[in-house]
C-alpha atoms as a PDB file:
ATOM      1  CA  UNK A   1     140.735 102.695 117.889  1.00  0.00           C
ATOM      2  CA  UNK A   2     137.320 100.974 117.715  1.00  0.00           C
ATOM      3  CA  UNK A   3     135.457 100.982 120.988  1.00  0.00           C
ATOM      4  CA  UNK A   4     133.000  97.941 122.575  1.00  0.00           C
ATOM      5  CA  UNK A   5     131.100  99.404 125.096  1.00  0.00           C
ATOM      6  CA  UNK A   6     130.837  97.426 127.908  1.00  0.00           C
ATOM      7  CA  UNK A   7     128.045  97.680 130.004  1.00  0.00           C
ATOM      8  CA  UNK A   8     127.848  94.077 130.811  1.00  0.00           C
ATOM      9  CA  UNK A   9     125.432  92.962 128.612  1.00  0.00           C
ATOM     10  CA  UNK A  10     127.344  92.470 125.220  1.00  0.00           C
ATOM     11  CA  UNK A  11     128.590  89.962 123.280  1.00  0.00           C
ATOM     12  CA  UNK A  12     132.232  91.655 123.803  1.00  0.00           C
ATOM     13  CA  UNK A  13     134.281  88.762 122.714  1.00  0.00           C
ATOM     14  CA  UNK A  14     132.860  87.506 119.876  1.00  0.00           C
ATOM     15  CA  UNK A  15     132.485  91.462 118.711  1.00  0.00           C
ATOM     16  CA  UNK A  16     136.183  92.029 120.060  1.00  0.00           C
ATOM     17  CA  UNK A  17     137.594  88.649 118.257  1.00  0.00           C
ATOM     18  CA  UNK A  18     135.836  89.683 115.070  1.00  0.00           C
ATOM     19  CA  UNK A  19     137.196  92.955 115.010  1.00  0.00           C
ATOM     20  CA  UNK A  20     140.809  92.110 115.873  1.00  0.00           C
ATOM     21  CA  UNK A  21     140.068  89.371 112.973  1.00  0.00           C
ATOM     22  CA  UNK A  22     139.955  92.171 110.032  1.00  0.00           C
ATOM     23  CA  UNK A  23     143.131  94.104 112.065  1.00  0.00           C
ATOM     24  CA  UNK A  24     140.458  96.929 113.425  1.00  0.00           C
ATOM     25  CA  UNK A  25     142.648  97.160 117.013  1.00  0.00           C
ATOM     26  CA  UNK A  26     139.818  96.670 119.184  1.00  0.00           C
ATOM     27  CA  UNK A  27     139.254  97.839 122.701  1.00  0.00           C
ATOM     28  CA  UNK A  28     136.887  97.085 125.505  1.00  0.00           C
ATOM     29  CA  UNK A  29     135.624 100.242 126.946  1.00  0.00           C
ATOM     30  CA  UNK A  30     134.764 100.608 130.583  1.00  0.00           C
ATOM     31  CA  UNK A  31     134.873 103.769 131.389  1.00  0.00           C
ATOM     32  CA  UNK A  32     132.370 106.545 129.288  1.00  0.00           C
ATOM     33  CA  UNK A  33     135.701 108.646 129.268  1.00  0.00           C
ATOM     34  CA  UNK A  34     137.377 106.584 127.613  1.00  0.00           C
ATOM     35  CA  UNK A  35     134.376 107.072 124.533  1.00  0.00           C
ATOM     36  CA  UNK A  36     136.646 110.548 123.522  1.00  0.00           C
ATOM     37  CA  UNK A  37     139.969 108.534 122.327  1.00  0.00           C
ATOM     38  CA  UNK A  38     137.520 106.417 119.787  1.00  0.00           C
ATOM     39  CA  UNK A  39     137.622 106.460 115.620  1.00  0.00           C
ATOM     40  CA  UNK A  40     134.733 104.820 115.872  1.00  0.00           C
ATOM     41  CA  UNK A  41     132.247 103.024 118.416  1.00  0.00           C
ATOM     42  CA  UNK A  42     130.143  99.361 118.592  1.00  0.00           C
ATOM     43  CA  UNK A  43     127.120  99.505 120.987  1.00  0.00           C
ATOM     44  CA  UNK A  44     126.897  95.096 121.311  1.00  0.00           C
ATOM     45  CA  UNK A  45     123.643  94.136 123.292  1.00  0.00           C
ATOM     46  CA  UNK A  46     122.200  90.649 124.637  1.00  0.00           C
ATOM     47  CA  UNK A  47     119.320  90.917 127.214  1.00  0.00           C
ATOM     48  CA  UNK A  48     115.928  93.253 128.221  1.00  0.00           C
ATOM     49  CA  UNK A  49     115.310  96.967 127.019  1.00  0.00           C
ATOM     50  CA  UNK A  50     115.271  97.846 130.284  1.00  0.00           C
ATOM     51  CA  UNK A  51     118.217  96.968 132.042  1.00  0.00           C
ATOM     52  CA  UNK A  52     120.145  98.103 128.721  1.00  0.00           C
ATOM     53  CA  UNK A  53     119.456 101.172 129.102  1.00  0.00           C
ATOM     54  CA  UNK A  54     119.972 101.383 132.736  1.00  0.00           C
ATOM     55  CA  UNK A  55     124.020  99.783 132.263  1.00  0.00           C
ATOM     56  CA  UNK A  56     124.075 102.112 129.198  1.00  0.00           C
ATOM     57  CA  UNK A  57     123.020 105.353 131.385  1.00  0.00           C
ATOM     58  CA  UNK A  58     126.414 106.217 132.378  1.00  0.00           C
ATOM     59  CA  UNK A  59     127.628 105.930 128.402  1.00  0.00           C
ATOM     60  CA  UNK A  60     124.636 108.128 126.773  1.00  0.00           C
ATOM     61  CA  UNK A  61     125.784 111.889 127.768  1.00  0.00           C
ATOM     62  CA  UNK A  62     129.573 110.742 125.890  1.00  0.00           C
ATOM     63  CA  UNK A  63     127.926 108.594 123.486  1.00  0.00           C
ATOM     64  CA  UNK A  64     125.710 111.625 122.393  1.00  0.00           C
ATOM     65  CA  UNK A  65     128.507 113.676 122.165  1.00  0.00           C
ATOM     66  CA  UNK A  66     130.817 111.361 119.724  1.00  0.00           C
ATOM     67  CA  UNK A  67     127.443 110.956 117.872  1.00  0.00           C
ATOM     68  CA  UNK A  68     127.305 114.969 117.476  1.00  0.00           C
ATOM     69  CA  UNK A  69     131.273 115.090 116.730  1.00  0.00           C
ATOM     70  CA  UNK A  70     130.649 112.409 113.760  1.00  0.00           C
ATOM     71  CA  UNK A  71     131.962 109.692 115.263  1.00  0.00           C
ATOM     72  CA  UNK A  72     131.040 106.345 113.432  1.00  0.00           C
ATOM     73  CA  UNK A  73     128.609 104.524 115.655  1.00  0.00           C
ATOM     74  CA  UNK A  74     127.238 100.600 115.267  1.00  0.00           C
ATOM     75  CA  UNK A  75     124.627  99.334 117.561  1.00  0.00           C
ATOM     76  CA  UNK A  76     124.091  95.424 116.993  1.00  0.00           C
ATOM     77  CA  UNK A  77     120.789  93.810 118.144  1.00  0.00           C
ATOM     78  CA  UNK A  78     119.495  95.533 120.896  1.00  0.00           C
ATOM     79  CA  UNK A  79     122.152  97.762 120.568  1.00  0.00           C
ATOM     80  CA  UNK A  80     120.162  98.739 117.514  1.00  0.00           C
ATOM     81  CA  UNK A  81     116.649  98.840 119.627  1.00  0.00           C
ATOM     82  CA  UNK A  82     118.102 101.462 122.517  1.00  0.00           C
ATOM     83  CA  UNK A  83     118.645 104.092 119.538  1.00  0.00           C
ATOM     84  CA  UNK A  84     114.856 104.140 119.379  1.00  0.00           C
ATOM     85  CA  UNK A  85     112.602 106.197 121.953  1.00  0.00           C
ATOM     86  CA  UNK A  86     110.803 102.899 123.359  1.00  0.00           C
ATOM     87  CA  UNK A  87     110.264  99.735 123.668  1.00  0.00           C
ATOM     88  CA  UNK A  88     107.501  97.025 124.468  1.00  0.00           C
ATOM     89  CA  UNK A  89     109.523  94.886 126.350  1.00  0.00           C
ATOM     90  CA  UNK A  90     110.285  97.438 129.047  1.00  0.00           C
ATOM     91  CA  UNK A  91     107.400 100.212 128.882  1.00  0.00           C
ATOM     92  CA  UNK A  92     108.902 102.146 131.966  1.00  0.00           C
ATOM     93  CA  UNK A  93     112.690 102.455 130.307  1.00  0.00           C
ATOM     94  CA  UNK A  94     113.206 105.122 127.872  1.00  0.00           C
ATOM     95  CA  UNK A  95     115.707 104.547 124.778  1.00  0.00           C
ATOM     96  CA  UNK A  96     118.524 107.188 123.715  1.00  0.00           C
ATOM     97  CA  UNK A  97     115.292 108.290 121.203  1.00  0.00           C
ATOM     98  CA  UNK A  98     118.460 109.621 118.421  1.00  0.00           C
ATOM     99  CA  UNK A  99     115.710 108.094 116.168  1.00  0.00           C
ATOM    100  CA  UNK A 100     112.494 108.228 116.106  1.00  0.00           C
ATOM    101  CA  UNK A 101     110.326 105.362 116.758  1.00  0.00           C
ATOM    102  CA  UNK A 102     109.710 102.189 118.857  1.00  0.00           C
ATOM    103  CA  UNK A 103     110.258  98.273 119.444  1.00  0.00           C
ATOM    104  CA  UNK A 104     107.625  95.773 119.252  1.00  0.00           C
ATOM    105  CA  UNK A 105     107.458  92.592 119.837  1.00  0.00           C
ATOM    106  CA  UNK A 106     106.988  89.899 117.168  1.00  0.00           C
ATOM    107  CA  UNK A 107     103.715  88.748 116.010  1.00  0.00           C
ATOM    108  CA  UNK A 108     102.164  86.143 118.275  1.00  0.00           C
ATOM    109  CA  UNK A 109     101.628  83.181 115.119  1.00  0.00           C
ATOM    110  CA  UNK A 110     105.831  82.746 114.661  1.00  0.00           C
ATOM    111  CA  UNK A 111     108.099  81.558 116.283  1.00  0.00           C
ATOM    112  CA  UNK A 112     109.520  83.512 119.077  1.00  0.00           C
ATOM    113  CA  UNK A 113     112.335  84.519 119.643  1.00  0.00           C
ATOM    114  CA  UNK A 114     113.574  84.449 115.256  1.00  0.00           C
ATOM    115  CA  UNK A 115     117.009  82.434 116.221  1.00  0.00           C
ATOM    116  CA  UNK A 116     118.829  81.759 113.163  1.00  0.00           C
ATOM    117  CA  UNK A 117     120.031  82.425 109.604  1.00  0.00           C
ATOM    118  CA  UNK A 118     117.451  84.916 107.446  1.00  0.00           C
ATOM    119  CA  UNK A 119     117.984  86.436 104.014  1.00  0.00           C
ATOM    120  CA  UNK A 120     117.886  90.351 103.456  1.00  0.00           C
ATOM    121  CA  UNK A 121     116.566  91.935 101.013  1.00  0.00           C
ATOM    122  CA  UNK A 122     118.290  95.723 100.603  1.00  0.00           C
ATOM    123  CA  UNK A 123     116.236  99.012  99.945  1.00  0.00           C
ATOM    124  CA  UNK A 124     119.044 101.155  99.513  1.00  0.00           C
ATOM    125  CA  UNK A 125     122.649 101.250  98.909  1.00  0.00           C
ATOM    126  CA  UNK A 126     124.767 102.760 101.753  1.00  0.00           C
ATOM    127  CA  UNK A 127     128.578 102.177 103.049  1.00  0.00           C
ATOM    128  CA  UNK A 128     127.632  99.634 105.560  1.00  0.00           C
ATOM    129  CA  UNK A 129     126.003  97.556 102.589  1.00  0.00           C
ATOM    130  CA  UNK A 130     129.105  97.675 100.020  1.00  0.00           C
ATOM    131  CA  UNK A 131     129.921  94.154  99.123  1.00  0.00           C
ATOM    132  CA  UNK A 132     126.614  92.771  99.944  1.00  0.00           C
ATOM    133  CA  UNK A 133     123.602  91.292  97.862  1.00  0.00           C
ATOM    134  CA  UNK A 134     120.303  90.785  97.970  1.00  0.00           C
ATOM    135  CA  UNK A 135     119.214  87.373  99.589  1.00  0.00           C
ATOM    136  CA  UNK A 136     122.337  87.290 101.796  1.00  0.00           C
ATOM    137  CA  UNK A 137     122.140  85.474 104.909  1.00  0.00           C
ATOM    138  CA  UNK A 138     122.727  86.809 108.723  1.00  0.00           C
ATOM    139  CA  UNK A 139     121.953  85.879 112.020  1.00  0.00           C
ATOM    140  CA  UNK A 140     119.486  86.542 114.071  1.00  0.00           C
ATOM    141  CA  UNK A 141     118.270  86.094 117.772  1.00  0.00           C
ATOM    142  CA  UNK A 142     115.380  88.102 118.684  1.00  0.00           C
ATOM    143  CA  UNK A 143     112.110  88.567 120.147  1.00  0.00           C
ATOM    144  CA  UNK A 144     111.085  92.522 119.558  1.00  0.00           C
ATOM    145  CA  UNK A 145     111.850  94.592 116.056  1.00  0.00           C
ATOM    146  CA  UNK A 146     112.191  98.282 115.385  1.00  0.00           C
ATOM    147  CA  UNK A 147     109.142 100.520 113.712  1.00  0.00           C
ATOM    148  CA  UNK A 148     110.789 103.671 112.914  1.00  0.00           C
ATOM    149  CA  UNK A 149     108.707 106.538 112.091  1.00  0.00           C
ATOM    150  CA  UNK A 150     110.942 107.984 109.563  1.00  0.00           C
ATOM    151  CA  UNK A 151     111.265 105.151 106.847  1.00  0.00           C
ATOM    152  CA  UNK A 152     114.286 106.475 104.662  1.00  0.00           C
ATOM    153  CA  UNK A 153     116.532 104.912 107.409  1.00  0.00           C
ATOM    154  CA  UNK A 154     115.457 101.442 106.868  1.00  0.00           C
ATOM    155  CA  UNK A 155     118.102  99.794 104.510  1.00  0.00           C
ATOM    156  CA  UNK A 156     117.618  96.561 104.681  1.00  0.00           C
ATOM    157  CA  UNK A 157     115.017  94.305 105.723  1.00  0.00           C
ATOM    158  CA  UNK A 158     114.212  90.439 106.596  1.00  0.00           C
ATOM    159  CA  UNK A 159     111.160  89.058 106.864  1.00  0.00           C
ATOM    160  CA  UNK A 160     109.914  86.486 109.872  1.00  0.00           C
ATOM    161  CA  UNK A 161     105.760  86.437 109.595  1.00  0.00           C
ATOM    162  CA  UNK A 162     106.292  90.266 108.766  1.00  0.00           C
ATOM    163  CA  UNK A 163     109.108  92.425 107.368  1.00  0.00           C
ATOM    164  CA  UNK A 164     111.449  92.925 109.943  1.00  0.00           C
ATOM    165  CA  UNK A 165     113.920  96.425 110.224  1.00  0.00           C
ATOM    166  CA  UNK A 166     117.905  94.453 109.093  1.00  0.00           C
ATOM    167  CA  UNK A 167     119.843  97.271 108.936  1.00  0.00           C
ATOM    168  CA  UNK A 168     119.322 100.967 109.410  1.00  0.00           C
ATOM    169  CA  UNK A 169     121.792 104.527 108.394  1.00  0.00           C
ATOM    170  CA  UNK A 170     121.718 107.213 108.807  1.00  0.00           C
ATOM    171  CA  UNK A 171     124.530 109.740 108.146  1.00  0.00           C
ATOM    172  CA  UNK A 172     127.422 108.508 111.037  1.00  0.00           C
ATOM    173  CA  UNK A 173     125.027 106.409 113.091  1.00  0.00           C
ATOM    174  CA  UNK A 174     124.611 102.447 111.174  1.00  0.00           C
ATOM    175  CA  UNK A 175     122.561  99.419 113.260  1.00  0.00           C
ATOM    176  CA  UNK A 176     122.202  96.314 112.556  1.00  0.00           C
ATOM    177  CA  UNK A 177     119.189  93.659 114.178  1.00  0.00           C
ATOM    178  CA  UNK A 178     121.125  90.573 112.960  1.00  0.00           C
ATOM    179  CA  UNK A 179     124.793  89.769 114.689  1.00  0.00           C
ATOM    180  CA  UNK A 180     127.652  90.575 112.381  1.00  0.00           C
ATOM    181  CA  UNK A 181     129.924  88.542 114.850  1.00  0.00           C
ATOM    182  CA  UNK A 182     128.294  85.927 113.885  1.00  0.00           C
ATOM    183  CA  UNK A 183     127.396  85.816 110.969  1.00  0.00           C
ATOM    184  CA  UNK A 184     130.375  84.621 108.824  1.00  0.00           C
ATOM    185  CA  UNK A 185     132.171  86.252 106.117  1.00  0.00           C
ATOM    186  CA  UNK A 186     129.342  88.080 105.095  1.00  0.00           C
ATOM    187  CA  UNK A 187     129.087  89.955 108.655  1.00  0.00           C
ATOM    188  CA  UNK A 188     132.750  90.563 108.690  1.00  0.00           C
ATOM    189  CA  UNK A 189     132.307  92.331 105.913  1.00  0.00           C
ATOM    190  CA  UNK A 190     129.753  94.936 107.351  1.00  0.00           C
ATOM    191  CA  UNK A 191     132.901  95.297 110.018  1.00  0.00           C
ATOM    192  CA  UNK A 192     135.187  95.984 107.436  1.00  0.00           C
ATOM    193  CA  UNK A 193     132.534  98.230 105.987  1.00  0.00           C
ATOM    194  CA  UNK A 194     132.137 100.274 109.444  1.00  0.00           C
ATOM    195  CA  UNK A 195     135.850 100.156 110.209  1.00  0.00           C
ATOM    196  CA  UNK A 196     136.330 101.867 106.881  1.00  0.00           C
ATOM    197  CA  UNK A 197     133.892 104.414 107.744  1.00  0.00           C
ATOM    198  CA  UNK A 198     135.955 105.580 110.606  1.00  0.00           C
ATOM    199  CA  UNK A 199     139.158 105.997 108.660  1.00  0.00           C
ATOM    200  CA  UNK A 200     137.742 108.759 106.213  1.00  0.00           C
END
């Protein structure tokens, strides 16, 4: 079973449809219990830093523990940005920190927030990537970016005024910046690459 963590802030249909789409049996998770039945876990995300982290806060004790059990874990978008220790946007909030780093906000000469199909270009070659090429295009709607510290997890980038963190891995734990969801056959084929992932 994949679960969507819902903390009332995701895109949870448009994750849940595109999941039940490549026959990954879905389900909506409410309660952080229900986190221990999961193959594998999506953390979706629309809205502030802050308030993220304050629905997620009854999640991150369970989600920490399927992370340390090897769980397979996606975080889309800002679901990406919590993993991180902080961010701009909300300077009082503090992120999961399961990576080390922060979240800035765009550069003031483009256009913010980046809304809209970008090409990646890919660093390294990891499970999430398999299928994909360089120049590929995904969607994106966002206003702040990731800077981790530790560079090696950056796997793909895209570029808006400056090179912008696409995709990260790291052993069990995979983000993504762009929207998978929505981002046609080419983002359901980073689902079918993390569904995969939880049936080794």
């Amino acid at each position: 079973m994949i679960a969507i963590v819902d903390y009332e802030m995701g895109n949870l249909f448009s994750i849940y449809n595109a999941l039940d789409h490549i026959g990954a049996s879905p389900q909506i998770i409410t309660q952080p219990s229900e986190l221990q039945k999961a193959d594998g876990i999506v953390v979706p995300g629309v809205g502030s830093f802050g308030m993220c982290m304050e629905r997620l806060g009854p999640f991150e004790r369970n989600l920490r523990e399927a992370l340390e059990k090897g769980v397979p874990i996606l975080g889309i978008c800002i679901g990406m940005q919590v993993l991180f220790e902080r961010s701009e946007e909300s300077p009082e909030a503090h992120g999961f920190g399961w990576l080390e780093g922060e979240v800035i906000r765009l550069p003031a000469d483009v256009m913010i927030p980046q809304m809209g199909w970008n090409d990646i270009s890919i660093n390294s070659k990891v499970e999430i990537l398999d299928g994909i090429s360089e120049g590929d295009r995904f969607y994106f709607v966002h206003s702040y970016h990731c800077v981790p510290a530790d560079n090696s997890l950056v796997v793909a980038t895209t570029n808006h005024g400056v090179d912008i963190v696409a995709v990260i891995s790291r052993d069990n734990l995979c983000a993504t910046q762009f929207h998978p969801e929505k981002s046609g056959p080419k983002g359901l084929m980073i689902l079918e690459n993390f569904v995969r992932s939880t049936r080794c």
